[in-house]
Protein backbone atom coordinates (compact mmCIF):
# COMPACT_ATOMS: atom_id res chain seq x y z
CA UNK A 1 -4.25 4.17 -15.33
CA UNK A 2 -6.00 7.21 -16.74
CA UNK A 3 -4.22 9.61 -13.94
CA UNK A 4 -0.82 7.52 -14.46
CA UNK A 5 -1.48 8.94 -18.21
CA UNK A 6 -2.69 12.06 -17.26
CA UNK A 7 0.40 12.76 -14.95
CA UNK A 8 2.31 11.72 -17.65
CA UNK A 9 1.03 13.58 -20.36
CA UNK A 10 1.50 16.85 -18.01
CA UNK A 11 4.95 16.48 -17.33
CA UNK A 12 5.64 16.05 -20.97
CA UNK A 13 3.59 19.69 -21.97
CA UNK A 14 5.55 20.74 -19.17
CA UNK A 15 8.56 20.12 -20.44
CA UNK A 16 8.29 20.01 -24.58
CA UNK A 17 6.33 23.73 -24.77
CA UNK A 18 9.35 25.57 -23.22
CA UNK A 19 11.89 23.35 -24.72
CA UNK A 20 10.31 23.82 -27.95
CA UNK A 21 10.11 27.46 -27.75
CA UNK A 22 14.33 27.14 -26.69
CA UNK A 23 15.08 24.78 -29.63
CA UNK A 24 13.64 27.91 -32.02
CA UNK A 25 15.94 30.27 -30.05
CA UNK A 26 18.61 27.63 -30.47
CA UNK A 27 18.22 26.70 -34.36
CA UNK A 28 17.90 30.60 -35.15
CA UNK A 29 21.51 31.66 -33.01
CA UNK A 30 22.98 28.53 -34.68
CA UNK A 31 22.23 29.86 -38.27
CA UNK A 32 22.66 33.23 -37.48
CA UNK A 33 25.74 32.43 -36.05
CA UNK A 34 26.81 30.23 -39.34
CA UNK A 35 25.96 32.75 -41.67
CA UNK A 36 27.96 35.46 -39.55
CA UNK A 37 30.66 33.58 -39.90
CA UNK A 38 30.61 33.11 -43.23
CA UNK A 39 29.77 36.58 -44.38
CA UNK A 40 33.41 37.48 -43.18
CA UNK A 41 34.81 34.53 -45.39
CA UNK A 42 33.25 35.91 -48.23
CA UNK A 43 33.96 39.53 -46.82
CA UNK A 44 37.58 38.30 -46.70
CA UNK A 45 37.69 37.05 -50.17
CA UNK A 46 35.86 39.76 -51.80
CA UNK A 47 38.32 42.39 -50.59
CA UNK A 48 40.85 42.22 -53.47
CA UNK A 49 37.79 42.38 -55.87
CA UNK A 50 36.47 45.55 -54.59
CA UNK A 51 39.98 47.04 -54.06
CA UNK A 52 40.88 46.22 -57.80
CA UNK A 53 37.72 45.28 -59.71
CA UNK A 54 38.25 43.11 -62.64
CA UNK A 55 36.15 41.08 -64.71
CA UNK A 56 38.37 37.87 -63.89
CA UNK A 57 37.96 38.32 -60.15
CA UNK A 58 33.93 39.25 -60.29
CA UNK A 59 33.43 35.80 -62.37
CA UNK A 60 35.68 34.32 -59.36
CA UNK A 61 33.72 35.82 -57.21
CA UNK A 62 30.13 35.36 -58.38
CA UNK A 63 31.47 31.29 -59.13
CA UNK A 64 31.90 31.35 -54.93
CA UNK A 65 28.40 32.75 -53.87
CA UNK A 66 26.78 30.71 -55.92
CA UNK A 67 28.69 27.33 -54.85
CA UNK A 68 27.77 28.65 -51.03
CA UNK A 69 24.35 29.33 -52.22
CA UNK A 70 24.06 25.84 -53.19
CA UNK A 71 25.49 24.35 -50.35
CA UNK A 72 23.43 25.67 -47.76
CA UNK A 73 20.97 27.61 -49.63
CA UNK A 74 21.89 31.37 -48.61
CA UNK A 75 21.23 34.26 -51.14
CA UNK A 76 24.87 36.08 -51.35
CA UNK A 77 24.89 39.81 -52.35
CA UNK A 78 27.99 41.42 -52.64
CA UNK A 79 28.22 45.46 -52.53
CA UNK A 80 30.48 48.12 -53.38
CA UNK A 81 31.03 51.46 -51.22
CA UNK A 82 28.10 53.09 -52.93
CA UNK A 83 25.54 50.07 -52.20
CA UNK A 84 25.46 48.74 -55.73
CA UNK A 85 25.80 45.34 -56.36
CA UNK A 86 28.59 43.88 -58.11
CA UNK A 87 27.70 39.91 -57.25
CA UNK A 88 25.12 38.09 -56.20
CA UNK A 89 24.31 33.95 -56.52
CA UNK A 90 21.59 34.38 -58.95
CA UNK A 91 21.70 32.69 -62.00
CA UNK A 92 20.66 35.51 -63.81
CA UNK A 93 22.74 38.86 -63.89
CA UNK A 94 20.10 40.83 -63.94
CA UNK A 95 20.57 42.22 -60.40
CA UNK A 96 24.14 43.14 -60.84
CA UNK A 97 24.54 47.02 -60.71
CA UNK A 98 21.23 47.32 -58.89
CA UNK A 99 21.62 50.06 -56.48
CA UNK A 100 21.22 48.15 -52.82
CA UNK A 101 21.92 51.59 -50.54
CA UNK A 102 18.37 51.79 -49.19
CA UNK A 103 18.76 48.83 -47.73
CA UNK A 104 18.37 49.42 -44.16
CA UNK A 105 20.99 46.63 -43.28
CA UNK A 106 23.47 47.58 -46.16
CA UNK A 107 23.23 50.91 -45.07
CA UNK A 108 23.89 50.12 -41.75
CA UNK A 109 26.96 47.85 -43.10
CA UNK A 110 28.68 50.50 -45.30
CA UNK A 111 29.20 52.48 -42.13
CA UNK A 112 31.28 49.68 -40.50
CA UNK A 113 29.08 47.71 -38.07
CA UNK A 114 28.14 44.28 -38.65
CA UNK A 115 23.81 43.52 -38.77
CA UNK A 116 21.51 40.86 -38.54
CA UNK A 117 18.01 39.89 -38.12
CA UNK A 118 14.77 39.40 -39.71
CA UNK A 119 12.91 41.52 -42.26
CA UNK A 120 10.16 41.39 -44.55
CA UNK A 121 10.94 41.04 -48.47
CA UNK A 122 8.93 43.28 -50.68
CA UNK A 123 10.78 41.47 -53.39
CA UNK A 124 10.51 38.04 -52.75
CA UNK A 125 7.34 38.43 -50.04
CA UNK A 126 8.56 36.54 -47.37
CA UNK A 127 10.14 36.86 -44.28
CA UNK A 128 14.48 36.81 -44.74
CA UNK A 129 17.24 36.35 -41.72
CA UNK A 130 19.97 38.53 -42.74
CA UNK A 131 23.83 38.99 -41.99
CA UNK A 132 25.34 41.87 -43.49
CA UNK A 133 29.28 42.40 -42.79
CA UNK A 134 31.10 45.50 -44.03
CA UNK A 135 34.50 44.94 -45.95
CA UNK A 136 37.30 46.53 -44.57
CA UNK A 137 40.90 47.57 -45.92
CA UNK A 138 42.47 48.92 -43.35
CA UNK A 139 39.77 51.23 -41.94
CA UNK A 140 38.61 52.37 -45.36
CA UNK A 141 35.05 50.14 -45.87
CA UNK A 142 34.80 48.51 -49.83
CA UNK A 143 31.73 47.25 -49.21
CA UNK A 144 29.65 44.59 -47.85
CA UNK A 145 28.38 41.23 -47.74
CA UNK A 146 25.03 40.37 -47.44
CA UNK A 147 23.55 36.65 -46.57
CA UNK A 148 19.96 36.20 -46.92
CA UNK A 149 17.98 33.22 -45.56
CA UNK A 150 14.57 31.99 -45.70
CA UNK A 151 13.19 32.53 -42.21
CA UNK A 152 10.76 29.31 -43.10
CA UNK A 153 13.86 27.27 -43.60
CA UNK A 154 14.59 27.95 -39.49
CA UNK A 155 10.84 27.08 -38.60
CA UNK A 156 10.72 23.99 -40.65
CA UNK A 157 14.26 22.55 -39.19
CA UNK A 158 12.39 23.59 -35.84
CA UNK A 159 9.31 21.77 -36.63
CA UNK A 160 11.14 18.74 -37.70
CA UNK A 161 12.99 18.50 -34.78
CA UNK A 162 9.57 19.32 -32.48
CA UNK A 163 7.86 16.58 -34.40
CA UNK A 164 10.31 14.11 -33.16
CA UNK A 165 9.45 15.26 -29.67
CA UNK A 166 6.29 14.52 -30.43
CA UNK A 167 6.85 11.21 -31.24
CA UNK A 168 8.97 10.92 -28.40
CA UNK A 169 6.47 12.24 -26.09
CA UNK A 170 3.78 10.08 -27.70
CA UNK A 171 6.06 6.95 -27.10
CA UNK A 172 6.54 8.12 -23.73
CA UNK A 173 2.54 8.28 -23.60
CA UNK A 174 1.78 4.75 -24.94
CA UNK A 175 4.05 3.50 -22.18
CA UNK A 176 2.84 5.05 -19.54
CA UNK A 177 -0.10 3.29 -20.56
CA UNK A 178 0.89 0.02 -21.17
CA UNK A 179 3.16 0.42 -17.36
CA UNK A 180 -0.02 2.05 -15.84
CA UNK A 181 -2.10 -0.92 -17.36
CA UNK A 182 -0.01 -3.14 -16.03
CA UNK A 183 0.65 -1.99 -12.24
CA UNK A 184 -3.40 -1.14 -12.53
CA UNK A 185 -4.15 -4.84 -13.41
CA UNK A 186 -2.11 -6.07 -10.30
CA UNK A 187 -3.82 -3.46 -7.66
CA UNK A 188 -7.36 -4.69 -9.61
CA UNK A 189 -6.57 -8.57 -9.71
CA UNK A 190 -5.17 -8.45 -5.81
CA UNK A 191 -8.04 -6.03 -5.02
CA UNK A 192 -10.87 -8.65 -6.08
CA UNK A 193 -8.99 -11.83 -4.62
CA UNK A 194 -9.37 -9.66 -1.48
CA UNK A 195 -13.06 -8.70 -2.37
CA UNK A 196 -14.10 -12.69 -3.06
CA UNK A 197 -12.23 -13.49 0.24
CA UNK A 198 -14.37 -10.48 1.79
CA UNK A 199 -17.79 -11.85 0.04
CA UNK A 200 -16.40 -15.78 1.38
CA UNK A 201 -15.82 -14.86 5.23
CA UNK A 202 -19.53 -12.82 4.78
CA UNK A 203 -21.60 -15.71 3.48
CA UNK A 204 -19.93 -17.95 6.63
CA UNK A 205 -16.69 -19.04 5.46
CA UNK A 206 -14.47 -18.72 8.06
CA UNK A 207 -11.87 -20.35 6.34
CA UNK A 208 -11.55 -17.79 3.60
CA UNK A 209 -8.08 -16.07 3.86
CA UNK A 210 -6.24 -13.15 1.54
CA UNK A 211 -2.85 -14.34 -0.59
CA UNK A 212 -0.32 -12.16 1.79
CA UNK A 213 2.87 -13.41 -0.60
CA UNK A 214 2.00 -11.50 -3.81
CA UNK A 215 0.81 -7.96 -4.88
CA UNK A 216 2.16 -4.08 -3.48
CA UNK A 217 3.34 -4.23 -0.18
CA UNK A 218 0.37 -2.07 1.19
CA UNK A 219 -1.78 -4.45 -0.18
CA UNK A 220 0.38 -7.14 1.29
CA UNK A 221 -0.36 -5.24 4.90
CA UNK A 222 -3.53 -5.10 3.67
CA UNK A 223 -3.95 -8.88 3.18
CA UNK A 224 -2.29 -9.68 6.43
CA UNK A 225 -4.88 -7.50 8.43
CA UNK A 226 -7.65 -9.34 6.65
CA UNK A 227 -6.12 -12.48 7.42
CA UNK A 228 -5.75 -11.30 11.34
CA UNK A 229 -9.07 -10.44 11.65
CA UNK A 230 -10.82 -13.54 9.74
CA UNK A 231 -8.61 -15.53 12.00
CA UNK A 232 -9.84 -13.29 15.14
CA UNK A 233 -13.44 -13.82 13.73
CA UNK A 234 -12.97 -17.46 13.59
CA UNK A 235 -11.54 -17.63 17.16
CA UNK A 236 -14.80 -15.57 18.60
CA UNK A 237 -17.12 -17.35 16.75
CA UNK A 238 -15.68 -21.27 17.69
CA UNK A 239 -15.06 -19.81 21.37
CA UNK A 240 -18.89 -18.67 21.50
CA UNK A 241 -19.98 -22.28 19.64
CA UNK A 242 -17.89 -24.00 22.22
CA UNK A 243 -19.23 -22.02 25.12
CA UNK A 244 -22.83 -22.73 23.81
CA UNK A 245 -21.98 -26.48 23.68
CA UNK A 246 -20.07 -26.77 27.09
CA UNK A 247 -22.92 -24.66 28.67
CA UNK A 248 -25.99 -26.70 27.15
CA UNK A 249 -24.16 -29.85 27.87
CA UNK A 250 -23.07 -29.55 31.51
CA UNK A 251 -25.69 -27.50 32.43
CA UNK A 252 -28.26 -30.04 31.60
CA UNK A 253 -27.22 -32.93 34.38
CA UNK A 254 -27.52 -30.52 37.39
CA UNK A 255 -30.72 -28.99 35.50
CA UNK A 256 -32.62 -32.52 35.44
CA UNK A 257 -31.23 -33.32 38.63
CA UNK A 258 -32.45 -30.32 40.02
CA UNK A 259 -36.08 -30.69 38.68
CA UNK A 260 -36.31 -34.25 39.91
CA UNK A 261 -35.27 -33.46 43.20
CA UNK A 262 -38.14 -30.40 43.17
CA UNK A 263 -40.45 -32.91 41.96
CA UNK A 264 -39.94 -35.23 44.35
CA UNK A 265 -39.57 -32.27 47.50
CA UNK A 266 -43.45 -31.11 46.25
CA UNK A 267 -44.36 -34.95 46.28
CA UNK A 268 -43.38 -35.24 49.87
CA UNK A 269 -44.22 -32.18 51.28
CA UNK A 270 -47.41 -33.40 52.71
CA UNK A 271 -46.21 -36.99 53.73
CA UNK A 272 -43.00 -36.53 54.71
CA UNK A 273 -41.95 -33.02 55.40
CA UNK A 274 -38.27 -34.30 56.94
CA UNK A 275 -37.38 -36.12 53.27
CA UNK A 276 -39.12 -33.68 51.50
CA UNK A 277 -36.85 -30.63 53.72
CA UNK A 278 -33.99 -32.99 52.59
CA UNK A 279 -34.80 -32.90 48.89
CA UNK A 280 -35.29 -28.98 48.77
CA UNK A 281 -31.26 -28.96 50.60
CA UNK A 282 -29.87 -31.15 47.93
CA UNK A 283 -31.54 -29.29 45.34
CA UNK A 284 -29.69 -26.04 47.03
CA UNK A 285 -26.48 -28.13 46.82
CA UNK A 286 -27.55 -28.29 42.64
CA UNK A 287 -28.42 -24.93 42.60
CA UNK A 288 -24.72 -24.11 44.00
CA UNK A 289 -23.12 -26.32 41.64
CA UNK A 290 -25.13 -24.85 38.61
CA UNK A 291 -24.06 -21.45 39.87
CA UNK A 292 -20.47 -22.29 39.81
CA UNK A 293 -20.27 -24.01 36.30
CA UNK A 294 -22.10 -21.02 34.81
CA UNK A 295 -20.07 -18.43 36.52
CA UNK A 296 -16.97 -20.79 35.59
CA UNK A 297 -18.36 -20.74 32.06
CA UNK A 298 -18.88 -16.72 31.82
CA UNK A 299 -15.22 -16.11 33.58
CA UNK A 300 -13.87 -18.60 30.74
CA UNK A 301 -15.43 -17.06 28.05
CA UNK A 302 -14.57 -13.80 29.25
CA UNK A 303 -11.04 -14.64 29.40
CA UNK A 304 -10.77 -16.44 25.89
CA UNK A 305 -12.45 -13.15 24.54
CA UNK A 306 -9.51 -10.57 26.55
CA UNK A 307 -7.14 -8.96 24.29
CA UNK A 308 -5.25 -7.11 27.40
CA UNK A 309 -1.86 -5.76 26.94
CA UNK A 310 0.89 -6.77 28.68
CA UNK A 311 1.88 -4.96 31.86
CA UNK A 312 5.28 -5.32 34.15
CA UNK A 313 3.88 -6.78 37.44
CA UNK A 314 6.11 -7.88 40.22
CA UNK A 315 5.69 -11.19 40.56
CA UNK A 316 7.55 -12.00 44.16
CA UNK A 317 5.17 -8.91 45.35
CA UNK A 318 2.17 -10.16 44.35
CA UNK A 319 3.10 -13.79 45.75
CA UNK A 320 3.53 -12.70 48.48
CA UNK A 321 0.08 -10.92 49.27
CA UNK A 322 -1.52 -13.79 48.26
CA UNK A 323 0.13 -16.39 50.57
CA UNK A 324 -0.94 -13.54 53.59
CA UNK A 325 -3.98 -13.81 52.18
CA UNK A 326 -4.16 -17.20 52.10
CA UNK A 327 -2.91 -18.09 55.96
CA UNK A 328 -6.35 -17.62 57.47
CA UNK A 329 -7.70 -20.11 55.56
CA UNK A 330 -4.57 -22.58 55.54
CA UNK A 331 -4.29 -22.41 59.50
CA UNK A 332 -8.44 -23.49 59.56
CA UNK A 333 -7.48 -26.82 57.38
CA UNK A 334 -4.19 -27.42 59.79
CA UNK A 335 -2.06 -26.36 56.70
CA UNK A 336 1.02 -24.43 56.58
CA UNK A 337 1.40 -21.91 53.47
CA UNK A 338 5.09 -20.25 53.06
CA UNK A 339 6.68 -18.16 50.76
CA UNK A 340 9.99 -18.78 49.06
CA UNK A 341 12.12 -16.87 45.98
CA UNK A 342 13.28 -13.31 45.49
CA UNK A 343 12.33 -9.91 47.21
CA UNK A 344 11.62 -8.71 43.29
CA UNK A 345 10.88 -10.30 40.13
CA UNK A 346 9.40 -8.25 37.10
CA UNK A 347 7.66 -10.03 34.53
CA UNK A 348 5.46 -8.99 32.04
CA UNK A 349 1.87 -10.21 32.29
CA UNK A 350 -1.77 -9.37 31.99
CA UNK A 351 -3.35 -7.43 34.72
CA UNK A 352 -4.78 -9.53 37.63
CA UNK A 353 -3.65 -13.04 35.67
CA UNK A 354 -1.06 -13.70 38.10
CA UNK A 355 -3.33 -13.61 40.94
CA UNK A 356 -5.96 -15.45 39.57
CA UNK A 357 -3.89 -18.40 38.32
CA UNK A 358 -2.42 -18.91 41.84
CA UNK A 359 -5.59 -18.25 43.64
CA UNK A 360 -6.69 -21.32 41.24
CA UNK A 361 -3.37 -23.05 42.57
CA UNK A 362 -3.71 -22.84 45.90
CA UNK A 363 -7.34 -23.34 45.82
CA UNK A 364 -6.51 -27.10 44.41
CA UNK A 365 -3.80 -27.53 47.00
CA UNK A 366 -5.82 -26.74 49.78
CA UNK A 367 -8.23 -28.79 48.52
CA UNK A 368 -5.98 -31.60 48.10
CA UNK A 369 -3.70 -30.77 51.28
CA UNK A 370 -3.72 -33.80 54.29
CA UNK A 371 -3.74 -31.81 57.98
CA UNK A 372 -0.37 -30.61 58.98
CA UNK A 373 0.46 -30.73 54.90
CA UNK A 374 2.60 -27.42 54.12
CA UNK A 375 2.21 -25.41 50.63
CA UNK A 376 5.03 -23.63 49.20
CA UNK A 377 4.33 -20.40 47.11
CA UNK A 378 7.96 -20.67 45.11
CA UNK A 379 9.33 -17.72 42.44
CA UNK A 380 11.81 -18.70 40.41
CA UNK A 381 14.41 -16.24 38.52
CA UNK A 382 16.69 -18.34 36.39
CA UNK A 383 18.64 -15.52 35.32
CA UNK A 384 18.72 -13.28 31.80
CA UNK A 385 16.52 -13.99 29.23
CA UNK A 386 14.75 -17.34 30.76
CA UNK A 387 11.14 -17.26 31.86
CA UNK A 388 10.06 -16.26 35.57
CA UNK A 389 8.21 -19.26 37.03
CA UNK A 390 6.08 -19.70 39.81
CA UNK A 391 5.42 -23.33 41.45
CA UNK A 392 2.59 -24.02 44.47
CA UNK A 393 3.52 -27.28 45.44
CA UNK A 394 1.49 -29.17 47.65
CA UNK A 395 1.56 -32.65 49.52
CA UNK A 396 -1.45 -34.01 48.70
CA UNK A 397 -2.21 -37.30 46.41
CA UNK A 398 -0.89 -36.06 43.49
CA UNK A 399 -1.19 -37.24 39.79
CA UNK A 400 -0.24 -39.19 37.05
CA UNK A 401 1.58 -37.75 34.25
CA UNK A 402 -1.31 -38.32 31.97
CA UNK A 403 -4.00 -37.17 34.72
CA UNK A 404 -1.44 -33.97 34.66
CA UNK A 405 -1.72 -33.46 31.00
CA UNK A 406 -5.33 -33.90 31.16
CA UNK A 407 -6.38 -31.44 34.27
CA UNK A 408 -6.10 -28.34 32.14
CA UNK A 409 -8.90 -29.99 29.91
CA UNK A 410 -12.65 -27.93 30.11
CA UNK A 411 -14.61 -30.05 33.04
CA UNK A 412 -12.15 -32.66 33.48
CA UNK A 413 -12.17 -33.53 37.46
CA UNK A 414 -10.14 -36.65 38.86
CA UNK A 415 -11.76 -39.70 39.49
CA UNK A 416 -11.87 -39.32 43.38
CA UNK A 417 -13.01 -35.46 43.06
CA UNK A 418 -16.99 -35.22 42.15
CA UNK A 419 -16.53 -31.46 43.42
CA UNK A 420 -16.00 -28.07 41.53
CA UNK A 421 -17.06 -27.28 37.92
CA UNK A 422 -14.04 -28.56 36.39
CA UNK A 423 -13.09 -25.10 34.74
CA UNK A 424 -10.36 -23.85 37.21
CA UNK A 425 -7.45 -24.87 35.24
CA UNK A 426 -8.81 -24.41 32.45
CA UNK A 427 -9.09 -20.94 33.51
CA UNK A 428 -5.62 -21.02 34.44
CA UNK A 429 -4.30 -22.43 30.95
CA UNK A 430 -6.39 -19.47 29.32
CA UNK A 431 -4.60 -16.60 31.79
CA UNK A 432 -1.23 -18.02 31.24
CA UNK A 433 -1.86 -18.09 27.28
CA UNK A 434 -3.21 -14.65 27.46
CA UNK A 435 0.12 -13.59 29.24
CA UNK A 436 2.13 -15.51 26.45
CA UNK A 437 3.22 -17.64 29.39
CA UNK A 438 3.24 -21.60 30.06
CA UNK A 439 0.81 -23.21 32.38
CA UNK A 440 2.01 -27.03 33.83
CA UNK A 441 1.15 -29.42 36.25
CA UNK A 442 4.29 -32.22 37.48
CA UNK A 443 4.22 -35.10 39.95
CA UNK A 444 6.56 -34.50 42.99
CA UNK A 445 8.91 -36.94 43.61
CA UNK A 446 6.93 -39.50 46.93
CA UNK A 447 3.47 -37.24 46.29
CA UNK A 448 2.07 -34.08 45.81
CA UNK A 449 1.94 -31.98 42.40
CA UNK A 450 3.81 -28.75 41.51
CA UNK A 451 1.63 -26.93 39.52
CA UNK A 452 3.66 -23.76 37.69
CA UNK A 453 3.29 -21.15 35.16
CA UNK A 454 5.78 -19.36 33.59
CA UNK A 455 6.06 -15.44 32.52
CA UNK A 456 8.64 -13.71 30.27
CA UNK A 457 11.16 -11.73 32.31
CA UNK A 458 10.81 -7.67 32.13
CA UNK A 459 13.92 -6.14 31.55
């Protein structure tokens, strides 16, 4: 508020010093130019009298400076050719017939050339703006006219008028002030609603948000990028509280199991070294598992965590390499693998998420695959502006609609499959989220599942 003021303030000295200094220049020209103008009425009207002098036309005469003197306050002398006075507006005649010829602007008159400026009175002791005009007949100069005017009268119409820029620029001051309190008090009051949402989130509320509808619009921005990253924070911190909880919950079955079976290997290793040889190989199988769900767990985690940009990947391409990759392993389990969709198909996607999430797929449909089953690797290009999806569909037992809804759930396994850690498509869901895409499982029509994922088309 105090710069808002300050600013203020400085553009109004700016502006009021020189335009005072011009309104002096102005007021002075205007009077000047008044009293110019009329010093040649008078001169006009005094030129019969100073042709013919009578007493009738001196009286008439003297009777018209002093009604201009009292209209606007100027001194009228009127001269004859030899500088002495023959009117004035004083009261008093006791100037008349005073000899005005030394008069460096009455001087200057009687020659023919019109004066004017400022001089110091001995007489009067104070500073005078003068107009003298000669008076002419013909070319023969009668005289001259002389208007004296207070020079203080010009400074205080000056002053008066520089006072009320004053108060002007004082207004102008108070309301800066009362604007600059205002906006202030909206920055301030939006500032500290963003401060107590700051001190919130820090003592462990992760629920505290900024208002993003009212205030500036950089403190809008401002808000919203609070917002973003208390709703980041949250994410992290419920991912890492899950991943805690899903780690010390399914790690602890295979754990116990694991130390029983120890236990009861080291009790047999003296009796019965075949049972106790089979213990310590079923604890490997634990180990194995416990392996997989922690690895399962980390790979999770680290995927929840990604914040990858999105590249423009060719799907069909990358198909493709996986299915070759794939055919060793299909032909060992008797099961055909083929490709089928376009020779191109951008989408945009994160880096390596395509490939993982049909690894994932055709890791389940191998699994799940009878001998002599076939797999088909489908890409699908709908046409402009619809998603890019991929489908592995297999032939093996398939699902229920419900069971499909549910397989994407953390550790979820069907009832018939006591294998895996139950994160795969989990995983999956996570890439295909992280890619802004759709993950799905569907039933096939007689069995088998076709488990897709869509991607947004890259132009």
């Amino acid at each position: 508020m105090a710069a808002f003021i300050g600013v203020t303030l400085l553009m109004l000295l700016v502006q009021d010093i020189p335009l005072s200094s011009y309104l002096r220049t102005v007021e002075n020209d205007r009077i000047v130019t008044a009293l110019e103008r009329d010093a040649f009425v008078l001169a006009g009207r005094s030129e019969e009298s100073l042709e013919n002098p009578t007493a009738a036309h001196e009286s008439t005469l003297g009777a018209l400076a002093r009604t201009y003197r009292d209209a606007g306050g100027a001194r009228v002398v009127i001269v004859d050719a030899s500088g002495t006075a023959i009117v004035t507006s004083d009261d008093d005649e006791s100037s008349l017939g005073t000899s005005y010829a030394s008069r460096p602007e009455i001087a200057e008159a009687l020659t023919g050339r019109v004066t004017s400026g400022k001089r110091y009175s001995d007489t009067l002791k104070t500073e005078l703006l003068y107009v003298t005009v000669p008076v002419f007949s013909g070319a023969r100069v009668l005289g001259a006219v002389r208007l004296t005017y207070p020079s203080q009268v010009v400074t205080d119409a000056v002053n008066r008028q520089i006072r009320l820029l004053g108060l002007v620029a004082l207004t102008t001051v108070l309301v800066a002030g009362l604007v600059g309190l205002i906006f202030s008090g909206r920055v301030t009051r939006q500032l500290k609603l963003l401060q107590g949402a700051t001190e919130r989130l820090a003592e462990g509320d992760l629920a505290a948000r900024a208002d993003e509808t009212s205030g500036a619009p950089e403190l809008r921005s401002l808000s919203m990028s609070f917002n973003l990253m208390a709703e980041r924070l949250n994410t992290l911190i419920q991912q890492q509280r899950t991943f805690a909880a899903d780690a010390s919950h399914q790690l602890r079955t295979p754990l116990t199991a694991l130390r029983l079976r120890l236990e009861r290997a080291r009790d047999l290793l003296d009796t019965d070294p075949a049972a106790a040889t089979e213990r310590l190989a079923a604890a490997e199988g634990e180990v194995d598992r416990l392996g997989n769900i922690v690895e399962g767990l980390l790979l999770l985690s680290r995927t929840e965590a990604s914040s990858a940009p999105l590249e423009v990947l060719d799907l069909a391409a990358i198909a493709r390499e996986r299915v070759e990759q794939w055919q060793p392993l299909a032909q060992e389990s008797d099961v055909t693998i083929v490709y089928e969709g376009p020779a191109a198909a951008s989408v945009r996607a994160t880096a390596l998420a395509p490939e993982q999430i049909l690894d994932n797929y055709v890791d389940n449909a191998l699994s799940v695959s009878p001998p002599g089953g076939t797999i088909i690797v489908r890409v699908v290009v709908p046409g402009p502006g619809t998603p890019t999806a991929l489908h592995v569909l297999d032939e093996g037992p398939g699902l229920s609609s419900e069971e499909c809804v549910r397989a994407f759930d953390r550790f979820w396994r069907a009832g018939s499959d006591h294998t895996g850690s139950g994160l795969g498509l989990a995983i999956v869901a996570q890439l295909a989220r992280s890619s802004r895409g759709t993950a799905s499982l569907t039933p096939r029509t007689g069995s088998g599942v076709d488990a897709s994922v869509t991607f947004d088309a890259a132009p």
